[in-house]
C-alpha atoms as a PDB file:
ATOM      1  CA  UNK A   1      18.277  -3.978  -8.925  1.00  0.00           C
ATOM      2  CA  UNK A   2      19.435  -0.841 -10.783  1.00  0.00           C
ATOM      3  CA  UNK A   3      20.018   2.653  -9.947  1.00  0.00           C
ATOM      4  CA  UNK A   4      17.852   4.962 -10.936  1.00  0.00           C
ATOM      5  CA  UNK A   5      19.694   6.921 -13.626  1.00  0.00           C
ATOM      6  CA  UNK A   6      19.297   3.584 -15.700  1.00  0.00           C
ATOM      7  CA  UNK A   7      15.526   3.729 -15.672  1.00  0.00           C
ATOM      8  CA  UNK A   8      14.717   3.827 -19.581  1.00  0.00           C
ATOM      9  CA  UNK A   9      12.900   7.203 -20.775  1.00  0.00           C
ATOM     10  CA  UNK A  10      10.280   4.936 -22.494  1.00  0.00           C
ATOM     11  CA  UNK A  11       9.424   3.113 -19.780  1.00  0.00           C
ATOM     12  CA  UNK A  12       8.819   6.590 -17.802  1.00  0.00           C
ATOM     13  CA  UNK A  13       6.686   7.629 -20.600  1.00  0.00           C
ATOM     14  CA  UNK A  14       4.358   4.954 -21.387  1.00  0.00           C
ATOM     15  CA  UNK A  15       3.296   5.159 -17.611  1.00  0.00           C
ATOM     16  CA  UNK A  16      -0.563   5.762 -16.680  1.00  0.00           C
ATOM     17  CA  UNK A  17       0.144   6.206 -13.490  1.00  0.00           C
ATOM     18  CA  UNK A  18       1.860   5.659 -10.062  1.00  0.00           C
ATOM     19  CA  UNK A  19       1.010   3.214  -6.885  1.00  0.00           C
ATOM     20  CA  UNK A  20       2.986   4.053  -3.819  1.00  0.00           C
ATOM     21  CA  UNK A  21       3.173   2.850  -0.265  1.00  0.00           C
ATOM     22  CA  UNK A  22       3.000   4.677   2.948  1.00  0.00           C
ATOM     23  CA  UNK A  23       4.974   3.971   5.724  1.00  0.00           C
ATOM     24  CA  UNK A  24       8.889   4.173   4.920  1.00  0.00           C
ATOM     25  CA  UNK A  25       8.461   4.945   1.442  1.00  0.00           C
ATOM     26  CA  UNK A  26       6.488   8.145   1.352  1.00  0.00           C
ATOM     27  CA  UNK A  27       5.812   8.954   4.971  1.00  0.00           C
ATOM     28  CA  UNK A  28       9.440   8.927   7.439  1.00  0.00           C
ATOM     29  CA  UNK A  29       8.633   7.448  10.378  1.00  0.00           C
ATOM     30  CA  UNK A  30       4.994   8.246  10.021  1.00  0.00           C
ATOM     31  CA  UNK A  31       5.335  11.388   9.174  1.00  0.00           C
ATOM     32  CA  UNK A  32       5.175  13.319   5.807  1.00  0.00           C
ATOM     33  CA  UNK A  33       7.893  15.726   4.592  1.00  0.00           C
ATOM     34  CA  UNK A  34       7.376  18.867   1.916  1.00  0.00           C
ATOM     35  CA  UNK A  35       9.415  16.709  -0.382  1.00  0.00           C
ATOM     36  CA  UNK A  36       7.440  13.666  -0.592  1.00  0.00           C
ATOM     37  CA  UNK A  37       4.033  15.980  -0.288  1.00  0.00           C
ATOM     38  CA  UNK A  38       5.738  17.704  -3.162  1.00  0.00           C
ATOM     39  CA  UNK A  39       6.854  14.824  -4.732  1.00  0.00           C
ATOM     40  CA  UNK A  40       2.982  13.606  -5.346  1.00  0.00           C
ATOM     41  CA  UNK A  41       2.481  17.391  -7.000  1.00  0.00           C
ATOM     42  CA  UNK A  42       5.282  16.950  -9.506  1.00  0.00           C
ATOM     43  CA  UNK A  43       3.910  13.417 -10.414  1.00  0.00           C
ATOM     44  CA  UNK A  44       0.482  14.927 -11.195  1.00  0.00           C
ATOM     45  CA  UNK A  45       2.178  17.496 -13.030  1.00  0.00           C
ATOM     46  CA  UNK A  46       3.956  14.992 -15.416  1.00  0.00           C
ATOM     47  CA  UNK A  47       0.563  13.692 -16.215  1.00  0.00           C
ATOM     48  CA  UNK A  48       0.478  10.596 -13.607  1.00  0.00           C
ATOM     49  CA  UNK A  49      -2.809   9.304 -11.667  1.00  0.00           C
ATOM     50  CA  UNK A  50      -1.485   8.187  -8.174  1.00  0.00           C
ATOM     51  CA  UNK A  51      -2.818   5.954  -5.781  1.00  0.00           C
ATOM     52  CA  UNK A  52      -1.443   5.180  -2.421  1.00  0.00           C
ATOM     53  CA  UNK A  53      -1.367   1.116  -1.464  1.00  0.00           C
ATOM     54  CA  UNK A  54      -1.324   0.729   2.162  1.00  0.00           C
ATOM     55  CA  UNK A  55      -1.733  -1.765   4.977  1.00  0.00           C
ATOM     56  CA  UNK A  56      -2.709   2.004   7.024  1.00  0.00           C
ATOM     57  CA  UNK A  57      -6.521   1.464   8.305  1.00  0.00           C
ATOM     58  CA  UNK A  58      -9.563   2.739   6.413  1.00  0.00           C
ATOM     59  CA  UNK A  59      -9.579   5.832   8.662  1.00  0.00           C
ATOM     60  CA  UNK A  60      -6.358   6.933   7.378  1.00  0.00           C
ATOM     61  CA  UNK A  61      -7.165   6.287   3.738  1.00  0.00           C
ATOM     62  CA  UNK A  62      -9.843   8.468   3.941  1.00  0.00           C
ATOM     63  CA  UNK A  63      -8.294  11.692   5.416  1.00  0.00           C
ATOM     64  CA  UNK A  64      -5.749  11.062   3.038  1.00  0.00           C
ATOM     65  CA  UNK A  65      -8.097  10.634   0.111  1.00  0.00           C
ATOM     66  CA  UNK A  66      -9.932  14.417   1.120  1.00  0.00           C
ATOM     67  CA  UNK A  67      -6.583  15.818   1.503  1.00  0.00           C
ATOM     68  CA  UNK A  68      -3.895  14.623  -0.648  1.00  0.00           C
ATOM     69  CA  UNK A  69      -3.075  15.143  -4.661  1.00  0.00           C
ATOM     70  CA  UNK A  70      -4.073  12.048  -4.873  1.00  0.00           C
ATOM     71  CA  UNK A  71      -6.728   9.946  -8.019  1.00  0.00           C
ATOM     72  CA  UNK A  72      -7.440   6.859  -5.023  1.00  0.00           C
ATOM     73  CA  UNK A  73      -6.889   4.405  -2.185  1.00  0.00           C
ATOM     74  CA  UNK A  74      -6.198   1.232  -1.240  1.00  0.00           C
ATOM     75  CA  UNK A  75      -6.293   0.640   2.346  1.00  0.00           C
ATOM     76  CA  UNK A  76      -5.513  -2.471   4.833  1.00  0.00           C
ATOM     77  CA  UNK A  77      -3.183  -4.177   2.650  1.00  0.00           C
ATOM     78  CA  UNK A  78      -5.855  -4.516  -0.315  1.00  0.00           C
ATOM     79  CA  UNK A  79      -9.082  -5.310   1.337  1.00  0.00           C
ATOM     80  CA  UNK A  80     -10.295  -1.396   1.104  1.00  0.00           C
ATOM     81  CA  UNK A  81     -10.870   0.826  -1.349  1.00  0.00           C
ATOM     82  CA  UNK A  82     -11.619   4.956  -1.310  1.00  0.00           C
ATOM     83  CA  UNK A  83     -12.384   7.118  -4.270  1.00  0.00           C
ATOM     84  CA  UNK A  84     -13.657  10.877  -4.164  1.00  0.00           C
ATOM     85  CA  UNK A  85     -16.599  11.551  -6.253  1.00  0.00           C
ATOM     86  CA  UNK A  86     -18.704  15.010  -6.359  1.00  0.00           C
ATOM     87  CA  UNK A  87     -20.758  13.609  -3.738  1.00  0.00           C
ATOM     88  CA  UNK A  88     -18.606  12.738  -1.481  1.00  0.00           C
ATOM     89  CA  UNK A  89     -16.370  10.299  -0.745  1.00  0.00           C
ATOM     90  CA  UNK A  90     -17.048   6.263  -1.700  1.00  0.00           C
ATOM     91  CA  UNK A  91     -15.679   3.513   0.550  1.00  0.00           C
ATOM     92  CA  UNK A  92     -16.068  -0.013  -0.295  1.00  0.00           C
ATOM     93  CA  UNK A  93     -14.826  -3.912   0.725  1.00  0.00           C
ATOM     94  CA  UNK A  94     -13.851  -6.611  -1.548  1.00  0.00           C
ATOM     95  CA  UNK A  95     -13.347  -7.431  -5.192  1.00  0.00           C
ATOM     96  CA  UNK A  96     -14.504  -3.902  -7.063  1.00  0.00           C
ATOM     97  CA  UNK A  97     -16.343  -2.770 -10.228  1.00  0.00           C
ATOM     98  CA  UNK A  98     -17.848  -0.191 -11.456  1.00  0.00           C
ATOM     99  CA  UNK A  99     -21.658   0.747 -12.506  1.00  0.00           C
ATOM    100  CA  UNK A 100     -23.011   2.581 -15.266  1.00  0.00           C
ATOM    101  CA  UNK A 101     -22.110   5.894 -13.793  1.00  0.00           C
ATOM    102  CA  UNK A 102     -18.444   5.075 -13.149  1.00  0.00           C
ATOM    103  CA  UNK A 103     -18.927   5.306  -9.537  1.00  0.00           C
ATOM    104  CA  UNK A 104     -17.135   2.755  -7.860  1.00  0.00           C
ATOM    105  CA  UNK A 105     -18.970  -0.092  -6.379  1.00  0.00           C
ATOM    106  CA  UNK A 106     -17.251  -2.848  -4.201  1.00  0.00           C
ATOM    107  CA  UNK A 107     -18.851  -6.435  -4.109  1.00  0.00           C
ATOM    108  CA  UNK A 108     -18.728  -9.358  -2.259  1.00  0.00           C
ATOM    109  CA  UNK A 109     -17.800  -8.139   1.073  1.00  0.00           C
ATOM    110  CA  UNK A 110     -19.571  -9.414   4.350  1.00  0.00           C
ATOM    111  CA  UNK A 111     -22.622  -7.237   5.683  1.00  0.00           C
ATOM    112  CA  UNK A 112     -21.796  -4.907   8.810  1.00  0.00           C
ATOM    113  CA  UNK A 113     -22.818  -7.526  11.098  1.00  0.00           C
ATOM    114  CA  UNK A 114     -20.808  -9.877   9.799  1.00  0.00           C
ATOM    115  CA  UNK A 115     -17.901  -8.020   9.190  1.00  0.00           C
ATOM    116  CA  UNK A 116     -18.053  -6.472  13.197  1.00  0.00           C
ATOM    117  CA  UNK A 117     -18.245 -10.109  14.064  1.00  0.00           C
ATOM    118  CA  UNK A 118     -15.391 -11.286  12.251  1.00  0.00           C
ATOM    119  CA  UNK A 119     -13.518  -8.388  13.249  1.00  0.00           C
ATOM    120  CA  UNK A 120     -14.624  -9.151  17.178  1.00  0.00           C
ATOM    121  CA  UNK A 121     -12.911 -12.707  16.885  1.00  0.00           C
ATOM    122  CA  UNK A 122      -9.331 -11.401  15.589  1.00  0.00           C
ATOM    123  CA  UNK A 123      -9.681  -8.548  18.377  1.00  0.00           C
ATOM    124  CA  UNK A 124      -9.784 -11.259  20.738  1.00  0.00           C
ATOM    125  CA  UNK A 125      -6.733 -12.981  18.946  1.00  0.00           C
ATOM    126  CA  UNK A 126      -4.984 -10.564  19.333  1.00  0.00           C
ATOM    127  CA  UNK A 127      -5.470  -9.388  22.651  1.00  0.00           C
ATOM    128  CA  UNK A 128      -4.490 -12.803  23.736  1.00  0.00           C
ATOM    129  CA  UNK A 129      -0.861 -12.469  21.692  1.00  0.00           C
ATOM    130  CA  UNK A 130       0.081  -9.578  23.464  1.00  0.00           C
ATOM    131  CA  UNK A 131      -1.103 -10.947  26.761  1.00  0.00           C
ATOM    132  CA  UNK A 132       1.602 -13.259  26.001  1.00  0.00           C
ATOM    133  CA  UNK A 133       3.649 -11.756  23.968  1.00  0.00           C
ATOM    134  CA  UNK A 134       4.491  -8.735  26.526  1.00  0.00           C
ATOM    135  CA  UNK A 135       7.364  -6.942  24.566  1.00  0.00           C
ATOM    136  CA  UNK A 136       4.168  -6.470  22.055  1.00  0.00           C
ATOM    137  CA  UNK A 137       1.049  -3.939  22.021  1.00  0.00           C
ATOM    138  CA  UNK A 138      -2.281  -3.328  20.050  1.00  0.00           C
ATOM    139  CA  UNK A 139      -1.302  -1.159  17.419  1.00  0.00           C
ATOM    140  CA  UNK A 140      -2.797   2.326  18.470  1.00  0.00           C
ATOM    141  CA  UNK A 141      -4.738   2.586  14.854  1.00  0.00           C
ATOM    142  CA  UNK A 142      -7.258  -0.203  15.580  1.00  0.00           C
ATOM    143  CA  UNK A 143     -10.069   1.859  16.113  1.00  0.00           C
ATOM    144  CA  UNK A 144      -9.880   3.007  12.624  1.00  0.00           C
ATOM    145  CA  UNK A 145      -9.753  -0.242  11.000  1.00  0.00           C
ATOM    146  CA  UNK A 146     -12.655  -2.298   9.194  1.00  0.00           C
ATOM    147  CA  UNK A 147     -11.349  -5.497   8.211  1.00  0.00           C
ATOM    148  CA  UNK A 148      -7.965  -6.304  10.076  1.00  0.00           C
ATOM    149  CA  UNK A 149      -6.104  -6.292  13.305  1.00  0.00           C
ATOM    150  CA  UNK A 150      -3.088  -5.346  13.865  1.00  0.00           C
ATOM    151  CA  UNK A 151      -0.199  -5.236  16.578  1.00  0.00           C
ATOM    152  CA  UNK A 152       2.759  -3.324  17.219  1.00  0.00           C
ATOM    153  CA  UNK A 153       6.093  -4.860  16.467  1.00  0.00           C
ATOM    154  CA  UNK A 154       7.991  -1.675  14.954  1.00  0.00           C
ATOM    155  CA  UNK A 155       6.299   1.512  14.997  1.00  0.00           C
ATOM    156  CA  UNK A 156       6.509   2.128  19.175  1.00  0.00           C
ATOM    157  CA  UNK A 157       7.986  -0.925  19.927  1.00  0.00           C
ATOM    158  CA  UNK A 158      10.758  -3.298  19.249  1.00  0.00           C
ATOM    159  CA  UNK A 159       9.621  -6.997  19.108  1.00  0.00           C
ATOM    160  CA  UNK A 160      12.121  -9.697  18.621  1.00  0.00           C
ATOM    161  CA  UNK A 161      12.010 -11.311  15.563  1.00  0.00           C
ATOM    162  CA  UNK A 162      11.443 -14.561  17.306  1.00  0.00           C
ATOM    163  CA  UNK A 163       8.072 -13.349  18.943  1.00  0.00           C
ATOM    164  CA  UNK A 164       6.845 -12.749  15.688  1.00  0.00           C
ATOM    165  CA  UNK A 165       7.356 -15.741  14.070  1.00  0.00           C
ATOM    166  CA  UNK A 166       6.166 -17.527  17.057  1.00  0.00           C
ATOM    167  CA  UNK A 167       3.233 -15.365  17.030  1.00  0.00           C
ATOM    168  CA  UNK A 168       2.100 -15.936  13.404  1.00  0.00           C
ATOM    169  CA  UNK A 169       2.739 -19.571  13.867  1.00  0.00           C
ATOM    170  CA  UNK A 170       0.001 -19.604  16.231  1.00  0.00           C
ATOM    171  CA  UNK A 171      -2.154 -17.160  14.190  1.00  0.00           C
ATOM    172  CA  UNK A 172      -1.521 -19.345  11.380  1.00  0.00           C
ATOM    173  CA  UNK A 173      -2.350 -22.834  13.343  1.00  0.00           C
ATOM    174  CA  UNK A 174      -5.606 -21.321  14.388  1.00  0.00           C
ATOM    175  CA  UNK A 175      -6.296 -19.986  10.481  1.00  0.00           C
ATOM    176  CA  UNK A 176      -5.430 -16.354  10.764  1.00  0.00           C
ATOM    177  CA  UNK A 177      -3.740 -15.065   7.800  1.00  0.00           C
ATOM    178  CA  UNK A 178      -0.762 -12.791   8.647  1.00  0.00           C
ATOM    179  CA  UNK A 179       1.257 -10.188   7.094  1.00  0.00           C
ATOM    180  CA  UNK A 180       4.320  -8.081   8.539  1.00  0.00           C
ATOM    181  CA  UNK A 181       5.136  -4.707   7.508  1.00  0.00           C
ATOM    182  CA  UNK A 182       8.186  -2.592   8.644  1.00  0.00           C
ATOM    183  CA  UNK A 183       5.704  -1.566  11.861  1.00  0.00           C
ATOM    184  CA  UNK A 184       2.974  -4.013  12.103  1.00  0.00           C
ATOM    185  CA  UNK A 185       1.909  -7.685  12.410  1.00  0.00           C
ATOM    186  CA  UNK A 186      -1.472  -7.629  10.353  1.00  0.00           C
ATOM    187  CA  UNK A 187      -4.074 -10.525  11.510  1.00  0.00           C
ATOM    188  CA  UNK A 188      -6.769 -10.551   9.113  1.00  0.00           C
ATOM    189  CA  UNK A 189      -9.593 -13.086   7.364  1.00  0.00           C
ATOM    190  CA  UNK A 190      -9.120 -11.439   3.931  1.00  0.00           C
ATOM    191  CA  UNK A 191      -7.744 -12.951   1.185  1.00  0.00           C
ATOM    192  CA  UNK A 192      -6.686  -9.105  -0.671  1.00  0.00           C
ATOM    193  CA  UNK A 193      -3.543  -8.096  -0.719  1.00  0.00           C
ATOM    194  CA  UNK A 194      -2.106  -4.923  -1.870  1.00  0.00           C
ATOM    195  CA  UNK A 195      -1.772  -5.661  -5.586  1.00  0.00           C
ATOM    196  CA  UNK A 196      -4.859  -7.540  -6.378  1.00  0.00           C
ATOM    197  CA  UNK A 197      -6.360  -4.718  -4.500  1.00  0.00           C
ATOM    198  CA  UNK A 198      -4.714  -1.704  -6.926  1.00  0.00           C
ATOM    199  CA  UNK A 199      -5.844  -3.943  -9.826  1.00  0.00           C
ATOM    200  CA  UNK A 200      -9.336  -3.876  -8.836  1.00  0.00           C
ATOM    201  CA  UNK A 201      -9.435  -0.546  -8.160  1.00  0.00           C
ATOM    202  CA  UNK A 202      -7.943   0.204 -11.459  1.00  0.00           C
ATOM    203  CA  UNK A 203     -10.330  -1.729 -13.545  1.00  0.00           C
ATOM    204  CA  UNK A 204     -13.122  -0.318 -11.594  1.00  0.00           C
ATOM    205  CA  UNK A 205     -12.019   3.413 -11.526  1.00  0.00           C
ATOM    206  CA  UNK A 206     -10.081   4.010 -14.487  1.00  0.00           C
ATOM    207  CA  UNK A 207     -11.210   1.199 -16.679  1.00  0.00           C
ATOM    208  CA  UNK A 208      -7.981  -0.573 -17.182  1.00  0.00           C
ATOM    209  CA  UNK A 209      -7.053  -3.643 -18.207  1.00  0.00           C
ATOM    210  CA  UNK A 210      -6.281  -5.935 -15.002  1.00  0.00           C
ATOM    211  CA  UNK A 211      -3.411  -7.368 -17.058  1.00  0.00           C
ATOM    212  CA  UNK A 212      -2.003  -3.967 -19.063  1.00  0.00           C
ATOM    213  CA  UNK A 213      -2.826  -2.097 -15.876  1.00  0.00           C
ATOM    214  CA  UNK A 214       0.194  -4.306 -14.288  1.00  0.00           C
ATOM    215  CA  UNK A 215       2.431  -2.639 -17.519  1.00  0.00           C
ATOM    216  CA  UNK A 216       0.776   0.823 -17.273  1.00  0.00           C
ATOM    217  CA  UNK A 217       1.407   1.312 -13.663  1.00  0.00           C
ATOM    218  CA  UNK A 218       4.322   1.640 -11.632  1.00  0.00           C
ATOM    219  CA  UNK A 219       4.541   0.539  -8.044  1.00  0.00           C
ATOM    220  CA  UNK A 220       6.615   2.328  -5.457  1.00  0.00           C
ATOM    221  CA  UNK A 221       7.520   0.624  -1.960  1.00  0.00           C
ATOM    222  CA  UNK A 222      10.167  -0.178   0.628  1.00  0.00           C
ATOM    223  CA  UNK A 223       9.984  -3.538   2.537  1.00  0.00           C
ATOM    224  CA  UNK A 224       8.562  -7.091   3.046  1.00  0.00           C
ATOM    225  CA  UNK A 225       4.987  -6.167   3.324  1.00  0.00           C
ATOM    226  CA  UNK A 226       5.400  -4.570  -0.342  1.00  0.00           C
ATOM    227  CA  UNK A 227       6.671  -8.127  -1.891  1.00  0.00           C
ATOM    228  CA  UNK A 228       3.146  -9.105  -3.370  1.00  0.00           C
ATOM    229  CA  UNK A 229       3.381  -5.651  -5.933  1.00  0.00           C
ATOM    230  CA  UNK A 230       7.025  -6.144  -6.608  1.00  0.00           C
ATOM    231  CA  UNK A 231       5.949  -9.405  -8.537  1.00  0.00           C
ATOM    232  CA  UNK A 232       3.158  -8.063  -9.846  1.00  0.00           C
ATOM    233  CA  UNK A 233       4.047  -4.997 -11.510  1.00  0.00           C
ATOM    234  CA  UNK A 234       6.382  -4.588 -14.353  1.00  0.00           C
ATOM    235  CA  UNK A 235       7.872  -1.727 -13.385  1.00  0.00           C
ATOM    236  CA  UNK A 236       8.730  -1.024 -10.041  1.00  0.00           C
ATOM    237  CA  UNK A 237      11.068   0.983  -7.330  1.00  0.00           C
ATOM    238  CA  UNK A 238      12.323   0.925  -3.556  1.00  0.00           C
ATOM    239  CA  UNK A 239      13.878   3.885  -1.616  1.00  0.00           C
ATOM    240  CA  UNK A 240      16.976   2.874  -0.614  1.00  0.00           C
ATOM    241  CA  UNK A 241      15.636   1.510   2.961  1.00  0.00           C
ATOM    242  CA  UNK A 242      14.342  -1.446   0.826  1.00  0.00           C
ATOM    243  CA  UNK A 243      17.520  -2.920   1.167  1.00  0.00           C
ATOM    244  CA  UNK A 244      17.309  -3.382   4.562  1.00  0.00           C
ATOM    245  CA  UNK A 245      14.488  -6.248   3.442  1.00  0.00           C
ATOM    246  CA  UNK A 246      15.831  -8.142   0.397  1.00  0.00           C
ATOM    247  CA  UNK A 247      16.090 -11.019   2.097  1.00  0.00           C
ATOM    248  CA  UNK A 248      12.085 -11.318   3.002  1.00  0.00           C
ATOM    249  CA  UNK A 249      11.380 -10.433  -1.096  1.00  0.00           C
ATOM    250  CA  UNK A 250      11.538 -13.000  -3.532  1.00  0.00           C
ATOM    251  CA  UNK A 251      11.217 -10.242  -6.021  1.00  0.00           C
ATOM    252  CA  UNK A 252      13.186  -6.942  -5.417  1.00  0.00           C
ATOM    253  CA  UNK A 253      12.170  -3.723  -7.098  1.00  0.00           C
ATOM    254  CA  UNK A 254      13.806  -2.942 -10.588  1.00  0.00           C
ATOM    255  CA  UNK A 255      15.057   0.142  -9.259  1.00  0.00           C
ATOM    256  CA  UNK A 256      16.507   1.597  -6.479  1.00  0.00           C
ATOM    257  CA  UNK A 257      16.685   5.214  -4.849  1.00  0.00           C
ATOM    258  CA  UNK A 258      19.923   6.174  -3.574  1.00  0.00           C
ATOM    259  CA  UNK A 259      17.960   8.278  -0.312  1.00  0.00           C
ATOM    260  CA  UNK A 260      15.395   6.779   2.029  1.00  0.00           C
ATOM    261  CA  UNK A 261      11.935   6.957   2.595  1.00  0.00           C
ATOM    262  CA  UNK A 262      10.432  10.660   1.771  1.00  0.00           C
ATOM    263  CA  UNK A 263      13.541  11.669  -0.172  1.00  0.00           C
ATOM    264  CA  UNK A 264      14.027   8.753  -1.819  1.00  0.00           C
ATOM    265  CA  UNK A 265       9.967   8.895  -2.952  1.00  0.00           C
ATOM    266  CA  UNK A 266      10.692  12.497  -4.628  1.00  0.00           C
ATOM    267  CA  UNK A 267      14.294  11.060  -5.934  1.00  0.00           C
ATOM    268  CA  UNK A 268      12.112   8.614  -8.112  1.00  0.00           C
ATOM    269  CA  UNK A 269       9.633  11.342  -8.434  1.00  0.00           C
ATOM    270  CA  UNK A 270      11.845  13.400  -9.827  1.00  0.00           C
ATOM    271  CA  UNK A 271      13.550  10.983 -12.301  1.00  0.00           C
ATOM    272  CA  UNK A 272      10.567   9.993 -13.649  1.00  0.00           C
ATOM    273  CA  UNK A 273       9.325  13.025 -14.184  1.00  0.00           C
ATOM    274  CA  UNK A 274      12.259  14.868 -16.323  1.00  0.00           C
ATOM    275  CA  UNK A 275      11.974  11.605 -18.475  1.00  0.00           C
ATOM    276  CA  UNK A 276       8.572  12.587 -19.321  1.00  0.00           C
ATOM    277  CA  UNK A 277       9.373  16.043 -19.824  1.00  0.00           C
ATOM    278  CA  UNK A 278      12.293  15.639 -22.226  1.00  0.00           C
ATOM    279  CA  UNK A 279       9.789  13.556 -24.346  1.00  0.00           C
ATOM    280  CA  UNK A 280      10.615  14.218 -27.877  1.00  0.00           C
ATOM    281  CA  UNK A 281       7.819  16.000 -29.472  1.00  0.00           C
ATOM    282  CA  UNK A 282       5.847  13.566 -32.063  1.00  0.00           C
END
């Protein structure tokens, strides 16, 4: 890992675009500061489409999709995808593409029925972790989710670290697959994951290439949950609370904030976007 002030001008410039997480890397503590919000502003400014990567529910992604400077969504850790269109606001499940009209279109996700059904069964799961797990809770975003579960280990709780191993042992022995961000224990039947999920959404939206878009876009994050898009991307960043985390990342980020969370976001906001600036004129 390398401080910022080492980040190469030319990799600034031949950026498309940014993909950011939420929690502890833009938001602090679940809230948003004026210098993140700004942050997103100044990226736009430099000529960057943004697109916030989240294991947040599909209720979140789409207030933040109306409200926010922002080009799309990805929602519960990959398997959700928002867009605004003219009409109105698209929201789709599973591997993406796009039709003629460049609307984006989301295939190969379960009908309603079957996705309430599925969903039912890991409610169920997880009601009976917290039963015995008591230092643990339902995660009080749940009714705003579509494909996942998830349960409070961070956000307004402490959970030891044991519990949650022991926990997604379980999960795992009765074939849930789990993830753990900095708040959350995710129990979900998807096989997305935040990454594969931007990709998608990229070639589907914007057109890319799912192999250049991994060159062209730069991912921004902070812990565990985020490890996936480290690997993925070629150029990538944690606010400093990333350190905190190393240890659960095979890959770290190539660069590193010196501030946390929000102010660490519009640190690498910032540097990224006097690099582009100071572009020599052709």
């Amino acid at each position: 890992m390398e401080p910022l002030s080492l980040l190469p001008p030319d990799a600034a410039r031949s950026l498309a675009g940014v993909i950011f997480d939420l929690d502890d890397t833009v938001l602090d503590h679940g809230a948003l500061t004026e210098a993140a919000y700004s942050a997103l502003f100044r990226l736009r400014e430099a000529g960057l489409a943004l697109v916030a990567c989240t294991g947040r529910p599909a209720g979140w992604g789409e207030v933040i999709q109306r409200q926010w400077p922002i080009d799309a969504t990805i929602a519960e850790n990959g398997a959700v995808a928002l867009v605004r269109e003219p009409a109105g606001l698209i929201r789709g499940e599973g591997p993406a593409s796009a039709d003629g009209g460049g609307r984006v279109v989301l295939l190969g996700g379960l009908d309603r029925e079957a996705r309430r059904a599925r969903r039912a069964e890991l409610v169920a799961l997880a009601d009976d972790m917290v039963r015995r797990f008591p230092a643990a809770a339902l995660a009080d975003d749940n009714d705003q989710r579509v494909t996942d579960v998830t349960i409070d280990i961070g956000e307004h709780r402490r959970v030891p670290p044991e519990d949650v191993q022991k926990m997604r042992a379980e999960l795992r022995d009765r074939g849930v697959r789990t993830l753990v961000s900095s708040v959350h224990l995710h129990l979900t039947r998807d096989p997305s994951d935040k990454a594969t999920g931007a990709v998608r959404l990229l070639s589907a939206r914007f057109g890319e290439d799912p192999t250049r878009a991994r060159y062209r876009y730069a991912f921004v994050g902070d812990s565990g949950n985020d490890g996936v898009a480290f690997a993925a991307f070629a150029l990538t960043f944690g606010v400093a609370n990333v350190r905190a985390h190393l240890g659960k990342l095979s890959v770290p980020p190539r660069f590193v904030a010196s501030l946390p969370m929000g102010r660490g976001f519009a640190e690498i906001a910032h540097r990224i976007a006097e690099l582009r600036k100071n572009a020599p004129v052709p």
